[in-house]
PDB file of N, CA and C in Angstrom:
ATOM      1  N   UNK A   1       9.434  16.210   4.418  1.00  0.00           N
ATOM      2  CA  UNK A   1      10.832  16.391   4.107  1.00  0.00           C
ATOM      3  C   UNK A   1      11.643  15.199   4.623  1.00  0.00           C
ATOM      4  N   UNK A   2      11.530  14.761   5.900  1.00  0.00           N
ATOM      5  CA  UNK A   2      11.894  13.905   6.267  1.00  0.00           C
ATOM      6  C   UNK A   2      12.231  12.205   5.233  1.00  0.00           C
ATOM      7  N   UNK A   3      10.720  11.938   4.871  1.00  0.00           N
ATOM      8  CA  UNK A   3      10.404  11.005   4.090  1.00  0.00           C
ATOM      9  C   UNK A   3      11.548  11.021   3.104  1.00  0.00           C
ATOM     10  N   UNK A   4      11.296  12.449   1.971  1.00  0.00           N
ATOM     11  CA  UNK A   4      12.301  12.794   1.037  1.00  0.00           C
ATOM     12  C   UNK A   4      13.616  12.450   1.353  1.00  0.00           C
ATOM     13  N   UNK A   5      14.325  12.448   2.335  1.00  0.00           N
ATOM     14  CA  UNK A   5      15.304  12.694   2.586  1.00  0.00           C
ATOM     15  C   UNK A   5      15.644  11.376   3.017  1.00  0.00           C
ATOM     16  N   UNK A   6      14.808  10.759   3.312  1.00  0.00           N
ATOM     17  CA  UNK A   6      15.017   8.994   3.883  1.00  0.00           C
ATOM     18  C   UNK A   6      15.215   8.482   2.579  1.00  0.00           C
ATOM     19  N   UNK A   7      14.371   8.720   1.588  1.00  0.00           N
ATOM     20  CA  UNK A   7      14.403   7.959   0.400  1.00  0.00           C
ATOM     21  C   UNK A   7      15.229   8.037  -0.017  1.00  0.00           C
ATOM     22  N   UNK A   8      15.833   9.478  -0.336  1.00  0.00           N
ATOM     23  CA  UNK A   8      17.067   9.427  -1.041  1.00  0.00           C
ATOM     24  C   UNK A   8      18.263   9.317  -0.547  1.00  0.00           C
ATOM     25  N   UNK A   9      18.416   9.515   0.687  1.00  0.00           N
ATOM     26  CA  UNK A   9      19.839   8.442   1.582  1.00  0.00           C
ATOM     27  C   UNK A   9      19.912   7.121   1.332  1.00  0.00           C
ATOM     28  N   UNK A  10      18.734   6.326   0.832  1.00  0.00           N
ATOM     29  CA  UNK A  10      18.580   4.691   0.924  1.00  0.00           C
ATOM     30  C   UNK A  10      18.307   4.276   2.751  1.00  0.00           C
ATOM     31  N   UNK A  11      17.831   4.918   3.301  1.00  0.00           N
ATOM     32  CA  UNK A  11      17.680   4.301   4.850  1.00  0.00           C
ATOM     33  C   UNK A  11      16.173   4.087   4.769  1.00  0.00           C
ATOM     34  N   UNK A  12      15.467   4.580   3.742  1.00  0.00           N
ATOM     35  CA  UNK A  12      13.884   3.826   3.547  1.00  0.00           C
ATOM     36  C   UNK A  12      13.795   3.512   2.018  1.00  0.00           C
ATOM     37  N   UNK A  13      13.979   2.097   1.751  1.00  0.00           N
ATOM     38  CA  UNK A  13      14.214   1.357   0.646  1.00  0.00           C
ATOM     39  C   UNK A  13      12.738   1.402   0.188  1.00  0.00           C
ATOM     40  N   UNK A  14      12.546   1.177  -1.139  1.00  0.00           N
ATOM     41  CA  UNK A  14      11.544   1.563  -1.991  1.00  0.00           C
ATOM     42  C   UNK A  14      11.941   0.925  -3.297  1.00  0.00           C
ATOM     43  N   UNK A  15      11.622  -0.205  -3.439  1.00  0.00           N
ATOM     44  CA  UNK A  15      11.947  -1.123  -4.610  1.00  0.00           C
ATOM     45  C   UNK A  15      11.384  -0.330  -5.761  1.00  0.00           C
ATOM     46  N   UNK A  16      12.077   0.103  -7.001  1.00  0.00           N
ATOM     47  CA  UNK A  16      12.096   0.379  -8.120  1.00  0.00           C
ATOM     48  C   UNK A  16      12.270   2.028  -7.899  1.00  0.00           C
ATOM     49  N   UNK A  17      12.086   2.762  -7.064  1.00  0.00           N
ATOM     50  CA  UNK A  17      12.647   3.921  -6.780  1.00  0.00           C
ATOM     51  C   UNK A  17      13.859   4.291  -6.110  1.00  0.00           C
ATOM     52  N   UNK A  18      14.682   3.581  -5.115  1.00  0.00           N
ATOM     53  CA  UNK A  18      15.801   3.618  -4.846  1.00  0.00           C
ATOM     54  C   UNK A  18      16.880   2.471  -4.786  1.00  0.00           C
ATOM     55  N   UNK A  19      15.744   1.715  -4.936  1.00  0.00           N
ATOM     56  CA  UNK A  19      16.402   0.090  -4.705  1.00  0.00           C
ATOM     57  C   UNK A  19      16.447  -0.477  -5.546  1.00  0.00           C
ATOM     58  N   UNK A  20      17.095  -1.333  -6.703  1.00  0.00           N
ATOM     59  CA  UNK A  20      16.987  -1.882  -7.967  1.00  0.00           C
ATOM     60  C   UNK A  20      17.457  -3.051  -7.828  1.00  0.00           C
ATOM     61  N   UNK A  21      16.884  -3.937  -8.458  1.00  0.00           N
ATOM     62  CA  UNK A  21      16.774  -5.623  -8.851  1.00  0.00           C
ATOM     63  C   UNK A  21      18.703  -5.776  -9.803  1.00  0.00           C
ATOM     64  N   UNK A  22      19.381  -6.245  -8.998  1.00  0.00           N
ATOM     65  CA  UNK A  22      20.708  -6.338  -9.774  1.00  0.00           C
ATOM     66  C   UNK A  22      21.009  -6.618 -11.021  1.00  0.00           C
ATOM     67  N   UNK A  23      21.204  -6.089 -12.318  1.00  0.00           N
ATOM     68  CA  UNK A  23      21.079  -6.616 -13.347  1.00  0.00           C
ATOM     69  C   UNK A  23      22.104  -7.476 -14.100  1.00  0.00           C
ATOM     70  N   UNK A  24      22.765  -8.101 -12.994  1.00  0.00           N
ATOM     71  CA  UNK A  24      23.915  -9.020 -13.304  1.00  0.00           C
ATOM     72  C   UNK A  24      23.605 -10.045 -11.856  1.00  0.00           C
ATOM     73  N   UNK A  25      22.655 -10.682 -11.731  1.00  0.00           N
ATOM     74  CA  UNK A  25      22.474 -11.624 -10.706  1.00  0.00           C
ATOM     75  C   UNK A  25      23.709 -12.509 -10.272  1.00  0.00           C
ATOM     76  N   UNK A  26      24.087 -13.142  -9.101  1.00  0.00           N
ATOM     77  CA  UNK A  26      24.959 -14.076  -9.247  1.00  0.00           C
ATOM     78  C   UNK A  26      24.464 -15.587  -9.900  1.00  0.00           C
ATOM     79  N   UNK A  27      25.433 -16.141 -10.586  1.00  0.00           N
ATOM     80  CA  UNK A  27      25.087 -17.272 -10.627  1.00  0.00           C
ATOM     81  C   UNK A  27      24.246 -18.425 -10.348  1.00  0.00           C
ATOM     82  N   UNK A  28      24.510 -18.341  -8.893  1.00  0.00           N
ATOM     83  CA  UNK A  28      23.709 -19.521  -8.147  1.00  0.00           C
ATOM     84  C   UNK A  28      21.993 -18.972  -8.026  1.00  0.00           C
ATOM     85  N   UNK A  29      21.455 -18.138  -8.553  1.00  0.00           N
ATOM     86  CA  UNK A  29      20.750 -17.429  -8.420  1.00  0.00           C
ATOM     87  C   UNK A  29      19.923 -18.671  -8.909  1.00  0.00           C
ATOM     88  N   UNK A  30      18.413 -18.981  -8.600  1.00  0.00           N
ATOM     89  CA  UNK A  30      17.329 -19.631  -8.994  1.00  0.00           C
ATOM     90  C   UNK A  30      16.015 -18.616  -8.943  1.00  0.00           C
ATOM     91  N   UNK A  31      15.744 -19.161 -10.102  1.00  0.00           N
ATOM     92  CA  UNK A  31      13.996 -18.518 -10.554  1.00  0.00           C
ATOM     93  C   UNK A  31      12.903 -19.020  -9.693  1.00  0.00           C
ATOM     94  N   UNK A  32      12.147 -17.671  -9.194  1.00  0.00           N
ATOM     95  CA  UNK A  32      11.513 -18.196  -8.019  1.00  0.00           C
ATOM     96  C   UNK A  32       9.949 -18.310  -9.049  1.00  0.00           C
ATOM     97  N   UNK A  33       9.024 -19.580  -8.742  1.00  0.00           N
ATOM     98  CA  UNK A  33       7.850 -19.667  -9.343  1.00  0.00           C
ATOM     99  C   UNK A  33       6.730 -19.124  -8.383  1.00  0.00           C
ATOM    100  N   UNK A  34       6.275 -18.184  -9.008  1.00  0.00           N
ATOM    101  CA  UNK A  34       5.202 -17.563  -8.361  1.00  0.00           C
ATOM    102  C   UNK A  34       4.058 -18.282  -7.999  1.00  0.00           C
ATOM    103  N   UNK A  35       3.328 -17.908  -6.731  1.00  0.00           N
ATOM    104  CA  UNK A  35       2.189 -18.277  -6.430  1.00  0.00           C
ATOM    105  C   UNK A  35       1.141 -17.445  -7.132  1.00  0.00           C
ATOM    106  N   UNK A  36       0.039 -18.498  -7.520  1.00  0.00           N
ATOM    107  CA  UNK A  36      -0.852 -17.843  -8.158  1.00  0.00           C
ATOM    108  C   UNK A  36      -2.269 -18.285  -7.297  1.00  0.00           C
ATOM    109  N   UNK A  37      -2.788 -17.116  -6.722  1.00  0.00           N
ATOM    110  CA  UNK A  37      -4.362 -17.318  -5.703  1.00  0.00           C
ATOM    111  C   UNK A  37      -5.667 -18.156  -6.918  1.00  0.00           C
ATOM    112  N   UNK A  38      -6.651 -19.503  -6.341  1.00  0.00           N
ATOM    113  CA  UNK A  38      -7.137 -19.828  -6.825  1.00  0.00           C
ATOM    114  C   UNK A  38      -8.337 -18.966  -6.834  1.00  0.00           C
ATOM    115  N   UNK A  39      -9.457 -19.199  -7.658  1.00  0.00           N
ATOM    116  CA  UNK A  39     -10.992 -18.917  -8.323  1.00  0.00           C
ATOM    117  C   UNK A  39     -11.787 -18.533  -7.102  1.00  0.00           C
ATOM    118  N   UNK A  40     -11.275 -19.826  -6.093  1.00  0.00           N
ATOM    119  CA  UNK A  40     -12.180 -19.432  -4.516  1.00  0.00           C
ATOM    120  C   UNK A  40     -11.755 -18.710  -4.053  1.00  0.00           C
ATOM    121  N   UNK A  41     -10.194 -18.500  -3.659  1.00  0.00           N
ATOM    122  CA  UNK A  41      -9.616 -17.437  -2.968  1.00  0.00           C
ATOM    123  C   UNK A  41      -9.707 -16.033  -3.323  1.00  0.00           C
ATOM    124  N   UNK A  42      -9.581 -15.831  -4.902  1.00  0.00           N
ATOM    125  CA  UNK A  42      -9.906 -14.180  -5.348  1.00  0.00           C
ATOM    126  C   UNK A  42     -11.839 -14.112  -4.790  1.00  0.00           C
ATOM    127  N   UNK A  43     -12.355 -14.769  -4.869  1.00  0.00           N
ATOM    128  CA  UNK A  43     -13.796 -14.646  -5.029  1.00  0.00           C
ATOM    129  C   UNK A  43     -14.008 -14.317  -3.323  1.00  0.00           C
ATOM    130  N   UNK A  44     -13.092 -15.355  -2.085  1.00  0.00           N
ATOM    131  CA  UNK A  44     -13.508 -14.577  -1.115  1.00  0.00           C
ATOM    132  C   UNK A  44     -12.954 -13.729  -0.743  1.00  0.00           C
ATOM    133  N   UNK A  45     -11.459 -13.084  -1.235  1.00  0.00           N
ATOM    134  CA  UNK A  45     -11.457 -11.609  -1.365  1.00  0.00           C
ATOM    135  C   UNK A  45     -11.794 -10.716  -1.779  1.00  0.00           C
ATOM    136  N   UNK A  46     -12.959 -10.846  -2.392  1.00  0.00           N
ATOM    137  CA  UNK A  46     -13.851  -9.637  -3.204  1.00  0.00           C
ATOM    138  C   UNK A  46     -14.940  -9.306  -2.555  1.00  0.00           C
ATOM    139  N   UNK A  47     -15.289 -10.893  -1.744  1.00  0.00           N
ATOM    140  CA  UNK A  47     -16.478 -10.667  -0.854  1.00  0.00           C
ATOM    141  C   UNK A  47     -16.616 -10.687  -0.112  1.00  0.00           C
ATOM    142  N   UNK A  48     -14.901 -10.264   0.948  1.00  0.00           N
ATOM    143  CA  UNK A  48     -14.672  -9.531   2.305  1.00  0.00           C
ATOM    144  C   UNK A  48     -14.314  -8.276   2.286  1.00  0.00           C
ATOM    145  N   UNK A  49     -13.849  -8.238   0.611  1.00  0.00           N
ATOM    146  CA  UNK A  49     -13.843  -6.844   0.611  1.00  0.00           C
ATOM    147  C   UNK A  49     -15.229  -5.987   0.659  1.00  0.00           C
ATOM    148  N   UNK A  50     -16.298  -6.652   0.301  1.00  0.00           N
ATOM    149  CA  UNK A  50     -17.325  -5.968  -0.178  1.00  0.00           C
ATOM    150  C   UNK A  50     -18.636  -6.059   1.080  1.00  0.00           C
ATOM    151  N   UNK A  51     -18.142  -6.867   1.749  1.00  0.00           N
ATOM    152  CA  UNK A  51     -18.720  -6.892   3.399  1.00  0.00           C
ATOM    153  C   UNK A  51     -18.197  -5.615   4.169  1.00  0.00           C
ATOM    154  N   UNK A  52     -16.880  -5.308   4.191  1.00  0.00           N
ATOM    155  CA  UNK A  52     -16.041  -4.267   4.993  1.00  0.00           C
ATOM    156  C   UNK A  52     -16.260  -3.109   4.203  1.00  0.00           C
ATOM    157  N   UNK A  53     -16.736  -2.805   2.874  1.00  0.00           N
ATOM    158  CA  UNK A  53     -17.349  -1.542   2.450  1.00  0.00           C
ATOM    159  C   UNK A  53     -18.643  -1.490   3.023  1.00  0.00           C
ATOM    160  N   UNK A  54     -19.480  -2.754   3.006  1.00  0.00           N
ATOM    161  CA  UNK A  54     -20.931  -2.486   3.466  1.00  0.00           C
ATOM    162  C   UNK A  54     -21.192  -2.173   4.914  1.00  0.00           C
ATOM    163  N   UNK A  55     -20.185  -2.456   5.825  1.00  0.00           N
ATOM    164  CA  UNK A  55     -20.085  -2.492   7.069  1.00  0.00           C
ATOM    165  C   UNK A  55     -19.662  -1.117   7.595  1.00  0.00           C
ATOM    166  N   UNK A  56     -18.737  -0.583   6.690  1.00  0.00           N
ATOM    167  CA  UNK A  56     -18.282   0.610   6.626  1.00  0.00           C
ATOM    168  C   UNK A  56     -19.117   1.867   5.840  1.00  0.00           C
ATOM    169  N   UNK A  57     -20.227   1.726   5.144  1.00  0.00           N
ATOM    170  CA  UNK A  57     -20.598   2.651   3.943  1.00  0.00           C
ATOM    171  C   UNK A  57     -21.384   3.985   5.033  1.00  0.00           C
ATOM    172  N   UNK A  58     -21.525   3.748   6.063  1.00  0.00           N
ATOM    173  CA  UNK A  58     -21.878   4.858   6.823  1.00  0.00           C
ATOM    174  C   UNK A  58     -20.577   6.095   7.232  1.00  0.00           C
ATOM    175  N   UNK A  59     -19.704   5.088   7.605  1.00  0.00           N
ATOM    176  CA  UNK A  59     -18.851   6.168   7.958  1.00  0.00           C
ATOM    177  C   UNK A  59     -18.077   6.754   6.632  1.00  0.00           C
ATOM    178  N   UNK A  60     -18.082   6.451   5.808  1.00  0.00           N
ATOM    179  CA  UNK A  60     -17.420   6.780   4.086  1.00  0.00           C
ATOM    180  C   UNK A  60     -17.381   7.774   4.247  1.00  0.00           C
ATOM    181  N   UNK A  61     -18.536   8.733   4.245  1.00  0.00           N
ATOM    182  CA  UNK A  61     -18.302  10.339   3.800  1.00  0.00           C
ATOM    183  C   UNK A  61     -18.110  11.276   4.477  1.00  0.00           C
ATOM    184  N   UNK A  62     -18.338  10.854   6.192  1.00  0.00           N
ATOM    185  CA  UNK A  62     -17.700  11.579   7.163  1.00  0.00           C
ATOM    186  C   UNK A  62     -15.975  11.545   6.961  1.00  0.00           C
ATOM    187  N   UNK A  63     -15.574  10.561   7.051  1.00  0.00           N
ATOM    188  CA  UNK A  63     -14.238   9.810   6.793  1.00  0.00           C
ATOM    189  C   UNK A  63     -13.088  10.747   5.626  1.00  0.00           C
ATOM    190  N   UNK A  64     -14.146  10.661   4.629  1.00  0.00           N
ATOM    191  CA  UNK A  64     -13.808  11.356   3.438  1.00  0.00           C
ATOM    192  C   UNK A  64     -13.491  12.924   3.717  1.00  0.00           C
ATOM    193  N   UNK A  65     -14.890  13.468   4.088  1.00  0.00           N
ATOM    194  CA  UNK A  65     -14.357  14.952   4.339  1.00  0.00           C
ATOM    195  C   UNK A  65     -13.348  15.089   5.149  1.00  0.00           C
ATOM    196  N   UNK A  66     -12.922  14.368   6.221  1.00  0.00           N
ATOM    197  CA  UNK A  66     -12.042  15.091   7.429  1.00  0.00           C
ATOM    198  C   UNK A  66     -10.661  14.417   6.289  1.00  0.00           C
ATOM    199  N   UNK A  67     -10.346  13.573   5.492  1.00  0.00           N
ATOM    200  CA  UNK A  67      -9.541  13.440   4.614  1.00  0.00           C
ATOM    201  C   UNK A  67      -9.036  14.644   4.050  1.00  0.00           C
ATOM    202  N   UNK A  68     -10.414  15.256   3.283  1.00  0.00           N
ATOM    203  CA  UNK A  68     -10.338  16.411   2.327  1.00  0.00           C
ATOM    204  C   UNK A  68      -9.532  17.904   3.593  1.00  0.00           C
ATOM    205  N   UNK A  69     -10.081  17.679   4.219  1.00  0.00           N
ATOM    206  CA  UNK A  69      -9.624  19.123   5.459  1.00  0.00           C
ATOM    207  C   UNK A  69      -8.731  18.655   5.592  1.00  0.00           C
ATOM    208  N   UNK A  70      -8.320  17.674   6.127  1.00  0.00           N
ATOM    209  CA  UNK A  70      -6.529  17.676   6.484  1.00  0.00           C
ATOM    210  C   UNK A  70      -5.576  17.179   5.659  1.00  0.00           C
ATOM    211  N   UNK A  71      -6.022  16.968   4.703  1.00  0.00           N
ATOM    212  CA  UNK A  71      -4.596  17.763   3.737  1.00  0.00           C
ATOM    213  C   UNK A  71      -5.222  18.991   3.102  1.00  0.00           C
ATOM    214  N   UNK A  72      -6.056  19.323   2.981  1.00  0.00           N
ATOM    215  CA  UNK A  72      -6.401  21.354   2.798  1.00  0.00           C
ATOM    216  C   UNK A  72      -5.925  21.689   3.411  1.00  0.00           C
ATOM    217  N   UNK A  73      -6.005  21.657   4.658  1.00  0.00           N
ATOM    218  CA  UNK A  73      -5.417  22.161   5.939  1.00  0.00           C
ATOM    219  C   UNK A  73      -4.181  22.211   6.744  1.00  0.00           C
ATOM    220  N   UNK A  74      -3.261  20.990   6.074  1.00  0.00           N
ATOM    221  CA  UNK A  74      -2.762  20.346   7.033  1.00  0.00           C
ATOM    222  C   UNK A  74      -2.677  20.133   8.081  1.00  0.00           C
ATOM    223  N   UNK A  75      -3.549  19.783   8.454  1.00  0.00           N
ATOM    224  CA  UNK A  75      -4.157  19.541   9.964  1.00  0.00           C
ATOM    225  C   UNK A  75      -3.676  18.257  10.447  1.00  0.00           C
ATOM    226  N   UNK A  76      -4.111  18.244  11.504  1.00  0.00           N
ATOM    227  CA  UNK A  76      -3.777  16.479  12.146  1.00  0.00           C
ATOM    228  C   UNK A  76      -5.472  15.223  12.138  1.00  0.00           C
ATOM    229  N   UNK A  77      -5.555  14.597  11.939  1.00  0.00           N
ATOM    230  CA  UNK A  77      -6.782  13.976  11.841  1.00  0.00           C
ATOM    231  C   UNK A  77      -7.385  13.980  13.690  1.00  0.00           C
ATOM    232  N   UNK A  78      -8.458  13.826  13.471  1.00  0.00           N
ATOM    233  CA  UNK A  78      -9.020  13.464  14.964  1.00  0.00           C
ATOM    234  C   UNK A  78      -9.306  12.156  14.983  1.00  0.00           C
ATOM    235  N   UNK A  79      -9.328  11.505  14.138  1.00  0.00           N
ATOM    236  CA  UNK A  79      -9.308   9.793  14.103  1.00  0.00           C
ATOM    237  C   UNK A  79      -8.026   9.131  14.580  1.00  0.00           C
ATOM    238  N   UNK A  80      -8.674   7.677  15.413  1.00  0.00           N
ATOM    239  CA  UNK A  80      -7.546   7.413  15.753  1.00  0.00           C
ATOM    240  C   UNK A  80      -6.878   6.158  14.610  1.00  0.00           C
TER     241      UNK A  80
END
């Protein structure tokens, strides 16, 4: 409820849900050119991502169930 209630006061901003891109910019306004990640860089984020699943693939399904129980439950997690 809390959350709810932040969002919709605007005291927890949430771009495209409470917060909107002005559709009359000022003037002096400049177009920002995006960065775009190179061939190497996506490639070694795929294959740190895929180290930190392999590193992790034991604890996955323990992880998972106490997921599934506490929101069944609403419980509090025992993880820290």
């Amino acid at each position: 409820m809390l959350y709810e209630e932040k969002k919709h006061d605007g005291t927890l901003p949430i771009v495209g849900v409470n917060t909107f891109v002005n559709p009359a910019p000022p003037e002096h306004h400049q177009p920002m050119e995006l960065a775009r990640a190179t061939e190497e860089e996506k490639e070694g984020q795929l294959r740190r991502l895929a180290d930190f699943h392999a590193r992790h693939a034991a604890e996955c399904p323990g992880a998972l169930d106490e997921l599934r129980r506490v929101c069944l439950e609403g419980a509090t997690s025992s993880r820290p």
